[in-house]
Structures are given as C-alpha cells and as structure tokens.
Protein backbone atom coordinates (compact mmCIF):
# COMPACT_ATOMS: atom_id res chain seq x y z
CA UNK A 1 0.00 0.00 0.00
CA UNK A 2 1.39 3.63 -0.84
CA UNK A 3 1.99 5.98 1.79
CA UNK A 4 0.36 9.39 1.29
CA UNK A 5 3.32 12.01 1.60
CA UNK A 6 1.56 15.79 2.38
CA UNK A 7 3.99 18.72 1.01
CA UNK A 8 2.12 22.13 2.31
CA UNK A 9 4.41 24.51 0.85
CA UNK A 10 5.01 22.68 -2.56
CA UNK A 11 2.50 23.33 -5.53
CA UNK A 12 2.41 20.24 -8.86
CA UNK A 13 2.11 22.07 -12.05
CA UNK A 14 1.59 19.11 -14.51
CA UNK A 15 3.34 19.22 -17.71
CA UNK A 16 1.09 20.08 -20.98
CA UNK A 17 1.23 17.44 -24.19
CA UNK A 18 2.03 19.38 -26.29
CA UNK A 19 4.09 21.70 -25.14
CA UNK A 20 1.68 25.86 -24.96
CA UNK A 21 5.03 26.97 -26.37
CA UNK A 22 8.33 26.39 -27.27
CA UNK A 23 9.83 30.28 -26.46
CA UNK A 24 9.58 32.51 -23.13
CA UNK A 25 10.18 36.05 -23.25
CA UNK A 26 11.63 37.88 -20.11
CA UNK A 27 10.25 41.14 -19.56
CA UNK A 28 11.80 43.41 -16.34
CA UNK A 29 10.22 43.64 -13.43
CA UNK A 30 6.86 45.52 -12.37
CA UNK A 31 7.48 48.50 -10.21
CA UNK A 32 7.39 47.49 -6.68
CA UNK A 33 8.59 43.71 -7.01
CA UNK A 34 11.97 43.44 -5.11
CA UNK A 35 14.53 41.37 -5.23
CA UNK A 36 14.13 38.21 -2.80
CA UNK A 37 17.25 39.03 -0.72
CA UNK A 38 16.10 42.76 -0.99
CA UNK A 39 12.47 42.65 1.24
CA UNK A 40 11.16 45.36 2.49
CA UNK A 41 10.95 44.62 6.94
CA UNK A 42 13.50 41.83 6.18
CA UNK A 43 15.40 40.93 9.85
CA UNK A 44 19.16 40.88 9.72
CA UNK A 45 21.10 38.67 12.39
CA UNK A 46 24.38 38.75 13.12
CA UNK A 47 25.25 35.68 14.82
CA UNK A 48 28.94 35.47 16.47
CA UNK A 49 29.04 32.52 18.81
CA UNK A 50 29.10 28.63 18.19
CA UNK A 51 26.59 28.05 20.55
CA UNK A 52 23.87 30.73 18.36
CA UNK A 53 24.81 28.88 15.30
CA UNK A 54 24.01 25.36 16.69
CA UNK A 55 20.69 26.79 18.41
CA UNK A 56 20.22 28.18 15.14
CA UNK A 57 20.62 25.02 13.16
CA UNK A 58 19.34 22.66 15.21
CA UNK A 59 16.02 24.19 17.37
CA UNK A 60 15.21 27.11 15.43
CA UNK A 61 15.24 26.55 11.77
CA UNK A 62 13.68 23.66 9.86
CA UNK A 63 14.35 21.65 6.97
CA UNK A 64 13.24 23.94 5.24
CA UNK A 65 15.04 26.79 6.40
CA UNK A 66 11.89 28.57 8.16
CA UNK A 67 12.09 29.64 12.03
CA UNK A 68 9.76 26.96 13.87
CA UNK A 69 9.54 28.81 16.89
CA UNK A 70 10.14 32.32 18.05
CA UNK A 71 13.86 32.37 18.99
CA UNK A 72 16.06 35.55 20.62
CA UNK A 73 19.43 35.74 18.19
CA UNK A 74 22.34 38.05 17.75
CA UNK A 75 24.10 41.02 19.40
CA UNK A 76 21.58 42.97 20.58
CA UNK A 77 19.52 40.01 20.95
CA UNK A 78 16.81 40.31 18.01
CA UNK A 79 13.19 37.95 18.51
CA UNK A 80 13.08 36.12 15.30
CA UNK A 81 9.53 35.38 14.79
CA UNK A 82 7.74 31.89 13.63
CA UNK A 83 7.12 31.61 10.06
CA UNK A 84 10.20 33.67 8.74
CA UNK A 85 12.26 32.30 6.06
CA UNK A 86 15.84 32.06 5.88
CA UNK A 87 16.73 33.96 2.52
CA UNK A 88 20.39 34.20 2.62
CA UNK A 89 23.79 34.03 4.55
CA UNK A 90 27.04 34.51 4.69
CA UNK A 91 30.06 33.23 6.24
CA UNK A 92 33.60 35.33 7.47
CA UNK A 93 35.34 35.35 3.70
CA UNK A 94 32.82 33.16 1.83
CA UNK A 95 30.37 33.38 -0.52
CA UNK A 96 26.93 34.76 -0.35
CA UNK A 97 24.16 32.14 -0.06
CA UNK A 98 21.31 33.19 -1.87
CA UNK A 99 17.85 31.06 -2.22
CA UNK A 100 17.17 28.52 -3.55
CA UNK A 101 21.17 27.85 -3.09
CA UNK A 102 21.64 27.68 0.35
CA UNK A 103 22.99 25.47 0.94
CA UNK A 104 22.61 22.65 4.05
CA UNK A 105 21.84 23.17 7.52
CA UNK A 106 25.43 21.29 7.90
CA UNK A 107 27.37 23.50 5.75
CA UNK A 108 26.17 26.58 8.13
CA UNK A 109 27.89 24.61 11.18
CA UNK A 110 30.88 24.16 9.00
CA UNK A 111 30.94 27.75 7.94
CA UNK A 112 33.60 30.21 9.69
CA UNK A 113 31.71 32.63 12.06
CA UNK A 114 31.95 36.26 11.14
C-alpha cells in the first residue's frame, strides 16, 4: 500500500502534451517587485558565537530553512519570529548564499563565524 506524503508549501504544475510553447520572453520587473534578498521589513542577524549557530541550526530553523519557533538571536539580541524564512547568509570570507542555493543546515555549522 502507498503511503500518502503531504507537502504544504510545494505546488504540482503538470506538464502540458504538447508543449503551450516552445519560447519565453523575459520582460523586467513591475514597479514594486523586489529582489528576494532585498524585502522590504527583512530581519538581519548577526550571529557570532558557536553556541547561536548550533541553536540556530538545530532548534530554530527547519528543513526547510523557516524559524519553527520564536527564537532571541544576535548582538543585541533580536526575537526572530515563527514563520520567517531564511533567505540568505554569509560566512567570514565566503560566498553569499542566496535562495534557492543555500545550501545545508550542515554547511552553516561548518561555515567560519563572522
């Protein structure tokens, strides 16, 4: 027997046969859309210690790099509300990590702190 699996945050856009097109134009932006690591009442966290990251990692974010439960971070401490999404981060020297490249919750313990 199959096991249901229930995905809340994923939508299935079948494919069409045939194909509505074989070409997509790109047109710029409308005014008012921002970039996704450029929101408007976006929360920025510095976090300096080992011990924030692993809280971080392992009781506040999901797999799916949302905050699960309200959680006090940084210096100053900052309340990081349920429901917020992690949209990017950066380690001491590294690379930016953007969505939907952002790597593993793994690679942020591995990361050097800033």
């Amino acid at each position: 027997e199959a096991t249901k699996v229930d995905f809340p945050e994923v939508s299935f856009y079948p494919a069409f046969d045939p194909p509505i097109s074989s070409a997509v134009k790109l047109l710029p932006a409308n005014r008012g859309a921002f970039d996704r690591w450029n929101i408007p009442n976006a929360v920025t966290v510095k976090v300096g210690t080992l011990a924030e990251m692993k809280f971080l990692t392992h009781e506040v974010l999901n797999n799916f790099m949302r905050v699960q439960e309200d959680a006090g971070l940084g210096e100053p401490e900052y309340v990081v509300r349920q429901g917020l999404q992690l949209i990017s981060w950066k380690p001491r020297g590294g690379r930016l990590h953007v969505t939907p490249f952002l790597g593993s919750k793994k690679e942020m313990m591995n990361a050097i702190l800033p």
